[in-house]
N, C-alpha and C. Protein backbone atom coordinates (compact mmCIF):
# COMPACT_ATOMS: atom_id res chain seq x y z
N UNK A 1 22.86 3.00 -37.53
CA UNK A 1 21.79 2.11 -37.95
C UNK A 1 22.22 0.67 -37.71
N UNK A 2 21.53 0.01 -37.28
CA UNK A 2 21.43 -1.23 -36.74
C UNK A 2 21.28 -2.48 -38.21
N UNK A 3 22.18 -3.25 -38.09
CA UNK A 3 21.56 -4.32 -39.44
C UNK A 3 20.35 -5.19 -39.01
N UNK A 4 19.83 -5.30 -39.94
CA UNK A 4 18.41 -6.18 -40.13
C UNK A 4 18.69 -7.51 -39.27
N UNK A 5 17.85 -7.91 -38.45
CA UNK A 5 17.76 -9.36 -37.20
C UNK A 5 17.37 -10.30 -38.64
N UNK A 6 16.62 -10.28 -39.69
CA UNK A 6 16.93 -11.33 -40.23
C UNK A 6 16.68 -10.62 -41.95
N UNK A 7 17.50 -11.21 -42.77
CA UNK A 7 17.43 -11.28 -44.49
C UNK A 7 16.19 -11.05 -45.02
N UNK A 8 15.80 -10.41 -45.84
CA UNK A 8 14.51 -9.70 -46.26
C UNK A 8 14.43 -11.68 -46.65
N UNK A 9 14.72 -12.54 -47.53
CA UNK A 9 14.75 -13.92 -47.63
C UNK A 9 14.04 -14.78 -46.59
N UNK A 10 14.96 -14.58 -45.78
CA UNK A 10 14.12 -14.91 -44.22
C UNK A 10 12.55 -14.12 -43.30
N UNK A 11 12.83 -13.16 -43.94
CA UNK A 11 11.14 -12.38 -43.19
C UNK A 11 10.16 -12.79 -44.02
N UNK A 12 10.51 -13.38 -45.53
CA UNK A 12 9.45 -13.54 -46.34
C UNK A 12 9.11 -15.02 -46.25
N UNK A 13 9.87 -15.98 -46.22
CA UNK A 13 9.83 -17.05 -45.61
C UNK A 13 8.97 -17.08 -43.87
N UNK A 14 9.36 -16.24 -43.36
CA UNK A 14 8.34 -17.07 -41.85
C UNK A 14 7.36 -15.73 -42.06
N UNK A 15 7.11 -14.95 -42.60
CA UNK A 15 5.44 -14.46 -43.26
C UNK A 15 4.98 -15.61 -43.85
N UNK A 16 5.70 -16.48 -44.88
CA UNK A 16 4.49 -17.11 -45.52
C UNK A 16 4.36 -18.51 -44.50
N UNK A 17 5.25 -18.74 -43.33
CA UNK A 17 5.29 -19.95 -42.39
C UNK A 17 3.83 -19.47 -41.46
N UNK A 18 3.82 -18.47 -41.16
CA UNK A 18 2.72 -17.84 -40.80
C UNK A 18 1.46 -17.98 -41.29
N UNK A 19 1.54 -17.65 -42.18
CA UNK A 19 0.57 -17.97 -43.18
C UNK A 19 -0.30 -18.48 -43.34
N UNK A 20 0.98 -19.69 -43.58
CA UNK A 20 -0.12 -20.87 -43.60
C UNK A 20 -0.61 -21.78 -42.26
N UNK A 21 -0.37 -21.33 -41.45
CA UNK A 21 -1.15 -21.92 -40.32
C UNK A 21 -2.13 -21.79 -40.55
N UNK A 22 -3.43 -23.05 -39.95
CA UNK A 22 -4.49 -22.78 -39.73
C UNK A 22 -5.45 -21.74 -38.89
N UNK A 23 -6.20 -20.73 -38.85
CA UNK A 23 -6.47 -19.66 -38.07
C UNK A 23 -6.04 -18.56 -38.43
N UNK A 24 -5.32 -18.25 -39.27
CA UNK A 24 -4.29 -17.18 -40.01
C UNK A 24 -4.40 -16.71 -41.38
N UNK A 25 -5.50 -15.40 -41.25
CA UNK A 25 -6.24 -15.23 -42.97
C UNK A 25 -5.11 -13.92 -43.56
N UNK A 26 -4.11 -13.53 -43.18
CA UNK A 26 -3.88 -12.89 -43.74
C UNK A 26 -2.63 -11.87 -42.32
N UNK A 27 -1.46 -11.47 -42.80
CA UNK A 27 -0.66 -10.21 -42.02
C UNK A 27 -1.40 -8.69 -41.70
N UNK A 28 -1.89 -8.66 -40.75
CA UNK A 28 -1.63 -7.13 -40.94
C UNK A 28 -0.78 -5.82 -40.83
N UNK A 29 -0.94 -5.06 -41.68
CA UNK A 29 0.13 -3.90 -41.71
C UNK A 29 0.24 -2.83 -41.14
N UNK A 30 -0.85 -2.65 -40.33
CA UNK A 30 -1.15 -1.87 -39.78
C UNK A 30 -2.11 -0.23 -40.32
N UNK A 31 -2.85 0.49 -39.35
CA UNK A 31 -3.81 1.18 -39.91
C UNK A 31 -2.84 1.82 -41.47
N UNK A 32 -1.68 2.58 -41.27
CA UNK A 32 -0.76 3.19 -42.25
C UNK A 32 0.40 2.76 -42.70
N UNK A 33 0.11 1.16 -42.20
CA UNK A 33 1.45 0.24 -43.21
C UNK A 33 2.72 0.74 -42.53
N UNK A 34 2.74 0.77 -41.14
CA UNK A 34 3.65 1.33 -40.16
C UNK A 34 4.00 -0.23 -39.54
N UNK A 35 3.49 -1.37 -39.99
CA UNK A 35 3.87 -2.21 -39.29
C UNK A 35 4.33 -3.05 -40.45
N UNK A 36 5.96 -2.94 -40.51
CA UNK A 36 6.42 -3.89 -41.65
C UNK A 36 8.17 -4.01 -41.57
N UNK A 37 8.60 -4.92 -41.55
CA UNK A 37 10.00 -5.02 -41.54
C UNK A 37 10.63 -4.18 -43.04
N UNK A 38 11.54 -3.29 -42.87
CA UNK A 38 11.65 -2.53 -44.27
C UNK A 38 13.11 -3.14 -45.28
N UNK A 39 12.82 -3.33 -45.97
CA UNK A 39 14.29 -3.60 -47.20
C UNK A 39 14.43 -2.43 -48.11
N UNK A 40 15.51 -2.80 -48.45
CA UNK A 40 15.78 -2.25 -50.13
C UNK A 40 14.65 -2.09 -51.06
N UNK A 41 13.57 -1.23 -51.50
CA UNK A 41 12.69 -1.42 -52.17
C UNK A 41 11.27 -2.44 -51.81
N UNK A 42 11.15 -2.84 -50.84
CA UNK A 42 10.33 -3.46 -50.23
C UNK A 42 10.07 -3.75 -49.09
N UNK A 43 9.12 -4.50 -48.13
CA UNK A 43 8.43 -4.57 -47.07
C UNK A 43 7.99 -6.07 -46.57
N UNK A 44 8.02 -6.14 -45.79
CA UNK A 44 7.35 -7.33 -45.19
C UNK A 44 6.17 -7.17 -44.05
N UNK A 45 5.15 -7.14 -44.66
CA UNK A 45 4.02 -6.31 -43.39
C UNK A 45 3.62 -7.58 -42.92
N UNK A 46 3.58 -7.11 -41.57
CA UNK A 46 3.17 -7.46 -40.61
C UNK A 46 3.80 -7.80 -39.20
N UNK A 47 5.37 -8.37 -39.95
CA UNK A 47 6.24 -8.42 -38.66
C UNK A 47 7.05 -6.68 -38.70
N UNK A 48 6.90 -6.57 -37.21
CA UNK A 48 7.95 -5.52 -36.99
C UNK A 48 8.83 -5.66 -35.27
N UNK A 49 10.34 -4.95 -35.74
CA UNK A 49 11.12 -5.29 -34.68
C UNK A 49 10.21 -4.11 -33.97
N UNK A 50 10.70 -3.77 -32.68
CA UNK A 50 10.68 -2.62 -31.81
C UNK A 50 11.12 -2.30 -30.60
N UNK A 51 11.92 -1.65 -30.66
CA UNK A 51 12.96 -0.96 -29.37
C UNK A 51 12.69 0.14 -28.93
N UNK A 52 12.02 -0.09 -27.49
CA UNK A 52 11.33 1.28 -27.03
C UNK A 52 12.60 2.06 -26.81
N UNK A 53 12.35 3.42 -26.73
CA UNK A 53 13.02 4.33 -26.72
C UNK A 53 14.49 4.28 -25.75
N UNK A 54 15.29 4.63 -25.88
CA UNK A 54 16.33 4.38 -24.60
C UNK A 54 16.45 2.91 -24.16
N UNK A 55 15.70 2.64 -24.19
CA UNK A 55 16.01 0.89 -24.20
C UNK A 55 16.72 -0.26 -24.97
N UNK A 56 17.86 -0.01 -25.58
CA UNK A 56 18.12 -0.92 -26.63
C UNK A 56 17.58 -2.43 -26.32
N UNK A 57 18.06 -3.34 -25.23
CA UNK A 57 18.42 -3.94 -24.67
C UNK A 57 17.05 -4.99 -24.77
N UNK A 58 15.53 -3.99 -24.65
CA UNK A 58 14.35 -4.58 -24.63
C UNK A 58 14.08 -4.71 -26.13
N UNK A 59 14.63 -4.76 -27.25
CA UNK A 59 13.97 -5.16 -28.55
C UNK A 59 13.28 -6.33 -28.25
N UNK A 60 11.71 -6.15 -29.42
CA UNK A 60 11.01 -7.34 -29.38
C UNK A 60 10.57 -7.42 -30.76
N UNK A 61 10.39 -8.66 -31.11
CA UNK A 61 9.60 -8.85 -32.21
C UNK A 61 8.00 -8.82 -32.35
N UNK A 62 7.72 -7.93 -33.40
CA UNK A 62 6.12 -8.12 -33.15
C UNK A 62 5.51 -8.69 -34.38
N UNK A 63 4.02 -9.59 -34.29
CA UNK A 63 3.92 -9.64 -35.29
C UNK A 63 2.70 -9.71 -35.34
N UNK A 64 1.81 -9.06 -36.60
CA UNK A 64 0.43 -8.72 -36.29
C UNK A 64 -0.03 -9.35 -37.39
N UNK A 65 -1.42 -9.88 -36.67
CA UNK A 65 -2.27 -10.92 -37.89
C UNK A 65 -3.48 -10.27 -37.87
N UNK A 66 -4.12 -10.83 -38.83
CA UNK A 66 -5.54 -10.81 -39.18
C UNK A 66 -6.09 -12.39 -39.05
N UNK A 67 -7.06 -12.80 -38.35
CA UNK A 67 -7.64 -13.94 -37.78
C UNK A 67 -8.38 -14.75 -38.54
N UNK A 68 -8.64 -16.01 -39.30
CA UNK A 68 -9.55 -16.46 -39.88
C UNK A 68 -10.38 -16.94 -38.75
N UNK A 69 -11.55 -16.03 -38.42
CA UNK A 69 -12.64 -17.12 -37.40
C UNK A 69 -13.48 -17.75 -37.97
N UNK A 70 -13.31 -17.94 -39.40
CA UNK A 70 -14.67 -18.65 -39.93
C UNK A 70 -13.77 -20.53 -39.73
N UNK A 71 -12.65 -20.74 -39.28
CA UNK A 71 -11.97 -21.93 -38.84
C UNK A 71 -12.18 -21.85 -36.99
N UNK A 72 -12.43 -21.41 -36.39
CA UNK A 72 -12.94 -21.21 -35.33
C UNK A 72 -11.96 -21.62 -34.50
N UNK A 73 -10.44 -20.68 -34.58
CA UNK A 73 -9.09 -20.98 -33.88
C UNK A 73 -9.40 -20.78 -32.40
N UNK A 74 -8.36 -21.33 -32.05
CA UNK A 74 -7.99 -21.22 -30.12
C UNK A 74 -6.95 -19.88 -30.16
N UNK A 75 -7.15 -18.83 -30.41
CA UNK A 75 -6.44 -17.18 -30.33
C UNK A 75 -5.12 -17.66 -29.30
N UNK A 76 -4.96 -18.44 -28.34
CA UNK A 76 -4.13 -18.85 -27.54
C UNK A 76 -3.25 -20.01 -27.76
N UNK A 77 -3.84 -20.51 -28.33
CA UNK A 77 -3.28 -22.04 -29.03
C UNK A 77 -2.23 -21.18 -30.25
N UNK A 78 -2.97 -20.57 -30.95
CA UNK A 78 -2.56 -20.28 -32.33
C UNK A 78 -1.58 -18.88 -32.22
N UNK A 79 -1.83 -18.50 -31.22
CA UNK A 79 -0.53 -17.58 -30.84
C UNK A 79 0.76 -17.70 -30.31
N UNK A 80 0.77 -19.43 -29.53
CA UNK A 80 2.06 -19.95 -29.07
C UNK A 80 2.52 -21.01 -30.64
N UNK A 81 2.05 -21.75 -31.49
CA UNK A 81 2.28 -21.50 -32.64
C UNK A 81 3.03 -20.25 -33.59
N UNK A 82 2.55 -18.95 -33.74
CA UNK A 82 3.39 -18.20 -34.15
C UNK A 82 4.11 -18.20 -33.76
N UNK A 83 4.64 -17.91 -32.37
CA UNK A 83 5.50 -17.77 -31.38
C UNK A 83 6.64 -18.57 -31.67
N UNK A 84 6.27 -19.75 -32.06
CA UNK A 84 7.54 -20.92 -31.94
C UNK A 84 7.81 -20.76 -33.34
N UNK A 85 7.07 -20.79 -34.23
CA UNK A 85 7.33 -20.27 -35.92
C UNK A 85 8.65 -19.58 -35.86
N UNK A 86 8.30 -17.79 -35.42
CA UNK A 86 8.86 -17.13 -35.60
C UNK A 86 10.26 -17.01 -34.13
N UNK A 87 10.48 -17.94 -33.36
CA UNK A 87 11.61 -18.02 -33.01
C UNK A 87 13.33 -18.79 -33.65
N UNK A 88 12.34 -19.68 -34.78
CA UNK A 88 12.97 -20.33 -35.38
C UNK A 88 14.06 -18.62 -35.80
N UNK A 89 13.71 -18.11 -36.18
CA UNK A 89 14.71 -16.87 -37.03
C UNK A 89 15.02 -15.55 -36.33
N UNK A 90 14.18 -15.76 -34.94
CA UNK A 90 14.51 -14.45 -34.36
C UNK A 90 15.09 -14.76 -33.07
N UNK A 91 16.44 -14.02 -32.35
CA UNK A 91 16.47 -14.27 -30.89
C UNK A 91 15.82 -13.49 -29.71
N UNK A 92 15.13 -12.21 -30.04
CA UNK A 92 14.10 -11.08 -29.83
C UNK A 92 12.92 -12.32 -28.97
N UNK A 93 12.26 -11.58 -27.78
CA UNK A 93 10.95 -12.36 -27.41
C UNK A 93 10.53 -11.73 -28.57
N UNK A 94 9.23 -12.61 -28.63
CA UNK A 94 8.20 -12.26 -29.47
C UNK A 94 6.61 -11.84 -29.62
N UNK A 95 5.81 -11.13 -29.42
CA UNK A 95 4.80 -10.62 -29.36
C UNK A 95 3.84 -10.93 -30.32
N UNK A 96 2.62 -11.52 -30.50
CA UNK A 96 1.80 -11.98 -31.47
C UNK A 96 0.50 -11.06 -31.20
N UNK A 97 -0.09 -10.00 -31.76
CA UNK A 97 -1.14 -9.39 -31.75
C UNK A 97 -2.10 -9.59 -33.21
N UNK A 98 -3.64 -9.90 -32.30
CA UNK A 98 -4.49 -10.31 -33.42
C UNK A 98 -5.00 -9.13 -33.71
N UNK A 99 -4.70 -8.54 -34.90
CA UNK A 99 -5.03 -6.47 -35.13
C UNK A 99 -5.97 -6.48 -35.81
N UNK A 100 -6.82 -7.83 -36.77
CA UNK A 100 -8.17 -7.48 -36.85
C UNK A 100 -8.93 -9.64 -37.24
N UNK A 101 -9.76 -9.53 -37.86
CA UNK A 101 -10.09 -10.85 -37.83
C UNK A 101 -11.23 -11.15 -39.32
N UNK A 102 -11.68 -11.89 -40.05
CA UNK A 102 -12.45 -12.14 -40.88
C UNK A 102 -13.15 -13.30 -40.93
């Protein structure tokens, strides 16, 4: 088993850096809460690492939002934003998927 890329401290910190961006109503966890960095007794949904199979080498960070469009974001703008957020703590590229919107 591999140790955690960053401190349950640190995943909860750039979830809520996330957050609060403008365009950004909320993490999603995916349909069965399959998308969440895991701790000791708790979770951080929405970011998850992932290393395709046989591949160590390609780990990426993913991280899935739910969209505020009633602020009427640039989906492209506001995805190189996460992007730079969440490099601050990860050395993983990083993947930003909008998994639903409100």
């Amino acid at each position: 088993m591999q140790p955690d890329p960053i401190s349950l401290e640190q995943a909860e910190t750039l979830r809520d850096e996330i957050l609060s961006l403008p365009g950004v109503a909320g993490m999603h966890g995916g349909q069965f809460g399959e998308v969440a960095m895991l701790y000791p007794g708790t979770r951080v949904r929405g970011l998850h690492l992932f290393t395709p199979r046989g591949r160590p080498d390609e780990t990426r960070m993913e991280v899935h939002l739910i969209a505020d469009l009633s602020q009427l974001p640039d989906l492209g703008e506001l995805a190189e934003k996460v992007r730079t957020v969440t490099e601050r703590y990860v050395t993983e590229p990083v993947d930003v998927f909008f998994s639903d919107a409100s």
